[in-house]
Protein backbone atom coordinates (compact mmCIF):
# COMPACT_ATOMS: atom_id res chain seq x y z
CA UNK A 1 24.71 -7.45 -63.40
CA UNK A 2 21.46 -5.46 -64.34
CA UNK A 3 19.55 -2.26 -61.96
CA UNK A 4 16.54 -1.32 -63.51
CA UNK A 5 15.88 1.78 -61.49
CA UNK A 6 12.35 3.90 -61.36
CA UNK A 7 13.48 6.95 -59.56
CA UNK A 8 9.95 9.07 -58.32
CA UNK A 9 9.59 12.34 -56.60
CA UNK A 10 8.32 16.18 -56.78
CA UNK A 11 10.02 18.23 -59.57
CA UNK A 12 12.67 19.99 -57.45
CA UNK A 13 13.88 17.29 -55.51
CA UNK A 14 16.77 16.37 -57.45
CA UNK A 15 15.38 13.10 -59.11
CA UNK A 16 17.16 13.50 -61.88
CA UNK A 17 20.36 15.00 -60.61
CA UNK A 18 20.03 11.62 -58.75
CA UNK A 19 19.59 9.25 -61.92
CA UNK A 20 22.02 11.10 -63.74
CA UNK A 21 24.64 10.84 -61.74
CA UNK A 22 24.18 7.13 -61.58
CA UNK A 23 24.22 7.04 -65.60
CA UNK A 24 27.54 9.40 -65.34
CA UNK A 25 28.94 6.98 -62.74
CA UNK A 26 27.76 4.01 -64.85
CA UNK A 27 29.44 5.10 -67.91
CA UNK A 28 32.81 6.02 -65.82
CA UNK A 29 32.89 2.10 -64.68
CA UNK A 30 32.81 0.64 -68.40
CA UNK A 31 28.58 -0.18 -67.93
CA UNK A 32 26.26 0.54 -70.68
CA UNK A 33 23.48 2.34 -69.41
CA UNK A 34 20.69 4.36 -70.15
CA UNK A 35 18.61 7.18 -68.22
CA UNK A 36 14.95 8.22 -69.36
CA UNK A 37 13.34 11.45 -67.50
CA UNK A 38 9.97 12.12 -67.25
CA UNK A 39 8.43 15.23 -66.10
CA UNK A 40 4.80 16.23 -65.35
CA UNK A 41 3.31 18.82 -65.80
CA UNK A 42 5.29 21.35 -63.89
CA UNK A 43 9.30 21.30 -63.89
CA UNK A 44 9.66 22.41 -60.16
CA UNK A 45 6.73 21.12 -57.99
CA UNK A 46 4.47 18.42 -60.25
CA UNK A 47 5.71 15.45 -60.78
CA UNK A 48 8.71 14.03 -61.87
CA UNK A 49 10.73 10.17 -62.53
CA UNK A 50 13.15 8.79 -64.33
CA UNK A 51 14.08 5.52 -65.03
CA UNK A 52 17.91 4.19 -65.12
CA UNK A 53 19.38 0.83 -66.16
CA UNK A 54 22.90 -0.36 -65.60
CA UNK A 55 24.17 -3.38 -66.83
CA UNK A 56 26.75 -5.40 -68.18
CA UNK A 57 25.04 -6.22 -70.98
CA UNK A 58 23.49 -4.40 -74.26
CA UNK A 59 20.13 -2.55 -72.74
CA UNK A 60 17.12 -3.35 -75.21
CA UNK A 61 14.63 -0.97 -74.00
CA UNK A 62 14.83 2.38 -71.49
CA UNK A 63 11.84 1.99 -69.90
CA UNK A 64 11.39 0.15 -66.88
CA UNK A 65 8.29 -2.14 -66.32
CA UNK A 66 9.87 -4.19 -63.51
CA UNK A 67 12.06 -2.75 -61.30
CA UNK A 68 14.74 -3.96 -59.44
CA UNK A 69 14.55 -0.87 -57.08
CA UNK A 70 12.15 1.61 -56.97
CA UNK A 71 13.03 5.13 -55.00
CA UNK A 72 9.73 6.93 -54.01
CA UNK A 73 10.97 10.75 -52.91
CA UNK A 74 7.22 11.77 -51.63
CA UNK A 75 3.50 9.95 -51.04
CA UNK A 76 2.61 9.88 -54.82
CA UNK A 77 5.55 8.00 -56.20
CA UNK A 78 5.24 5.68 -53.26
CA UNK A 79 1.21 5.23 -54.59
CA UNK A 80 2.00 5.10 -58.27
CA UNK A 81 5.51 2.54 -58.09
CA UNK A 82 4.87 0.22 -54.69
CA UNK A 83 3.43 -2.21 -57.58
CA UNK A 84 6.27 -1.72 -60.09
CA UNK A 85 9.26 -3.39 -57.78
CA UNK A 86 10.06 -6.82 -59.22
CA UNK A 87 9.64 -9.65 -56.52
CA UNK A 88 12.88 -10.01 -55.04
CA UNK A 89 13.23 -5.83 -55.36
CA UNK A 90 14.06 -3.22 -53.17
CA UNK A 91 12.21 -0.17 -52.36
CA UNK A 92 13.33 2.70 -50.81
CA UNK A 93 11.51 5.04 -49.22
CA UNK A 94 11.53 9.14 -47.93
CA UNK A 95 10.22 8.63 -44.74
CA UNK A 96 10.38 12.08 -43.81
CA UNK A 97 7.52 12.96 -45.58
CA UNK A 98 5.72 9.59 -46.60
CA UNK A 99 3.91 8.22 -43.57
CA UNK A 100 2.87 5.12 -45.13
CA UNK A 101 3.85 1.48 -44.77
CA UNK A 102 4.73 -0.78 -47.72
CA UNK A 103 2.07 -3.91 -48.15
CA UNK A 104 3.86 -6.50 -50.22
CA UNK A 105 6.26 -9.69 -48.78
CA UNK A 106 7.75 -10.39 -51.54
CA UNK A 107 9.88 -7.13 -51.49
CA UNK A 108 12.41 -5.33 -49.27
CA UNK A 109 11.57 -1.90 -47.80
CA UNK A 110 14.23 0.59 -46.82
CA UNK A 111 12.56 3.57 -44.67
CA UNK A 112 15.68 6.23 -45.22
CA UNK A 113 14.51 9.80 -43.51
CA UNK A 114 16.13 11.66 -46.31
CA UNK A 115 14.88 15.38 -45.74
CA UNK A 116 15.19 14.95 -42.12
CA UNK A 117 19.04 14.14 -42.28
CA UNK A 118 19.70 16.45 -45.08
CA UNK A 119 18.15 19.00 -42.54
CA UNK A 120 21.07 17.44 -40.09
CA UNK A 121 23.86 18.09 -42.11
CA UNK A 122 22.29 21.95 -42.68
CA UNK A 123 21.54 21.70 -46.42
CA UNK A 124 18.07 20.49 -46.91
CA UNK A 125 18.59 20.23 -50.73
CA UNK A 126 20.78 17.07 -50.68
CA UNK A 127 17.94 14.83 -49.57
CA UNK A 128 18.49 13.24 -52.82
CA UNK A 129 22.05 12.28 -52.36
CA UNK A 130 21.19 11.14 -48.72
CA UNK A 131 18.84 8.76 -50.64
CA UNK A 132 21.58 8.13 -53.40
CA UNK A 133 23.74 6.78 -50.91
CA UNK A 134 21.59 4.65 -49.06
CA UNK A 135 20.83 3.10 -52.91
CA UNK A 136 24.81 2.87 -53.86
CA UNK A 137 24.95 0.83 -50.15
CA UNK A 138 22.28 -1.58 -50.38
CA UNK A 139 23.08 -2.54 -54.63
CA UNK A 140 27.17 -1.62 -54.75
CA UNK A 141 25.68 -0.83 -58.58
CA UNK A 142 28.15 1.73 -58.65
CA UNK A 143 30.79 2.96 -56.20
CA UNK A 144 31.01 6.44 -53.93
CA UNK A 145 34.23 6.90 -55.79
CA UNK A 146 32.63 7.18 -59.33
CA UNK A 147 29.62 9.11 -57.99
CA UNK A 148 31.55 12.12 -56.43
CA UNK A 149 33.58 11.86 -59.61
CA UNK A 150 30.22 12.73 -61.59
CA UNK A 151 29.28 15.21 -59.20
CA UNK A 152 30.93 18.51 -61.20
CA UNK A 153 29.94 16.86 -64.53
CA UNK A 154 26.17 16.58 -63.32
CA UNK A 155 26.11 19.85 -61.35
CA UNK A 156 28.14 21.88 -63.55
CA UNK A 157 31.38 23.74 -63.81
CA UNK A 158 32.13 25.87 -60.78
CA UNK A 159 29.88 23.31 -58.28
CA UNK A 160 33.27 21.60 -56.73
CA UNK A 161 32.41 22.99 -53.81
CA UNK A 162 29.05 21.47 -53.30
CA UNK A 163 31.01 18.05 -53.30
CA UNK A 164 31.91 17.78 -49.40
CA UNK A 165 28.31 18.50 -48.22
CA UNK A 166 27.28 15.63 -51.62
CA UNK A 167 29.93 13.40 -50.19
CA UNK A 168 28.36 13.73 -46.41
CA UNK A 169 25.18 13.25 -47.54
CA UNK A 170 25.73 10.38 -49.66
CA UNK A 171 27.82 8.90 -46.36
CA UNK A 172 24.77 9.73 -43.88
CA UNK A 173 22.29 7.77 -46.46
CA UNK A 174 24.59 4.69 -46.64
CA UNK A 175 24.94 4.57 -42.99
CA UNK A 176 21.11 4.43 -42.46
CA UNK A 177 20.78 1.56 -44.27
CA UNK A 178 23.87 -0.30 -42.66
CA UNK A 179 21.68 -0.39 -38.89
């Protein structure tokens, strides 16, 4: 088993709260895994990606030139990493605030209105785990179990109780998907 992730979005979207809980949940299931961030120019606002690789097997390099899914948080990520999903890859997309349509057949889109459902459940800052969830559905890479485990370790001590509206969020994103 191998994910080579590119995970893409605005600083302050929680793209890497999102790839580090999958390297925390990784690590909790006995995978060896590794987690690169990159940030632009600005922390909160320019952009920001990360790329994360789980596997069962010694990872030789960090960075991801083909990737087995690619999640694109707003319109520039989509631009920048439609071309970096590995035929056969998935891509999922924030369709609450990227309008476009994917062009390639060799890949699978996912069109998951992350902001919009985050908005539903009355905390508009757990887009990314709506997105997180719809991931953890379509792969199984890791389970829910491991990832609300992570969840204080990521967020910090005293964030226990942001792990019901997490959990919901990561539930609504999976069942998006499922239809």
């Amino acid at each position: 088993m191998i994910h080579e992730l590119i995970i893409s979005g605005f600083g302050g979207q929680g793209v890497m709260s999102l790839g580090m809980l999958l390297a925390y949940a990784g690590v909790a299931e006995g995978h060896e895994v590794s987690w690169l961030p990159s940030y632009g120019p600005e922390m909160r606002g320019g952009t920001a990606n990360c790329h994360v690789v789980l596997s069962d097997e010694p990872i030789g390099s960090p960075l991801v030139a083909e990737a087995s899914c690619v999640i694109a948080m707003n319109e520039p990520s989509f631009d920048k990493y439609e071309s970096s999903v590995a035929a056969g890859g998935i891509f999922i997309i924030n369709s609450s605030i990227i309008n476009k349509r994917a062009n390639r057949s060799d890949i699978d889109y996912y069109y998951v209105p992350c902001n919009d459902i985050a908005v539903r459940l009355g905390n508009p800052r757990v887009a990314n785990m709506v997105m997180l969830g719809a991931f953890i559905e379509l792969t199984k890479a890791v389970s829910f179990e491991s990832i609300i485990n992570a969840i204080p370790e990521v967020l910090g001590p005293g964030k226990e109780k942001l792990i019901q509206i997490n959990e919901e969020a990561l539930n609504a994103g999976a069942k998006e998907v499922k239809r």
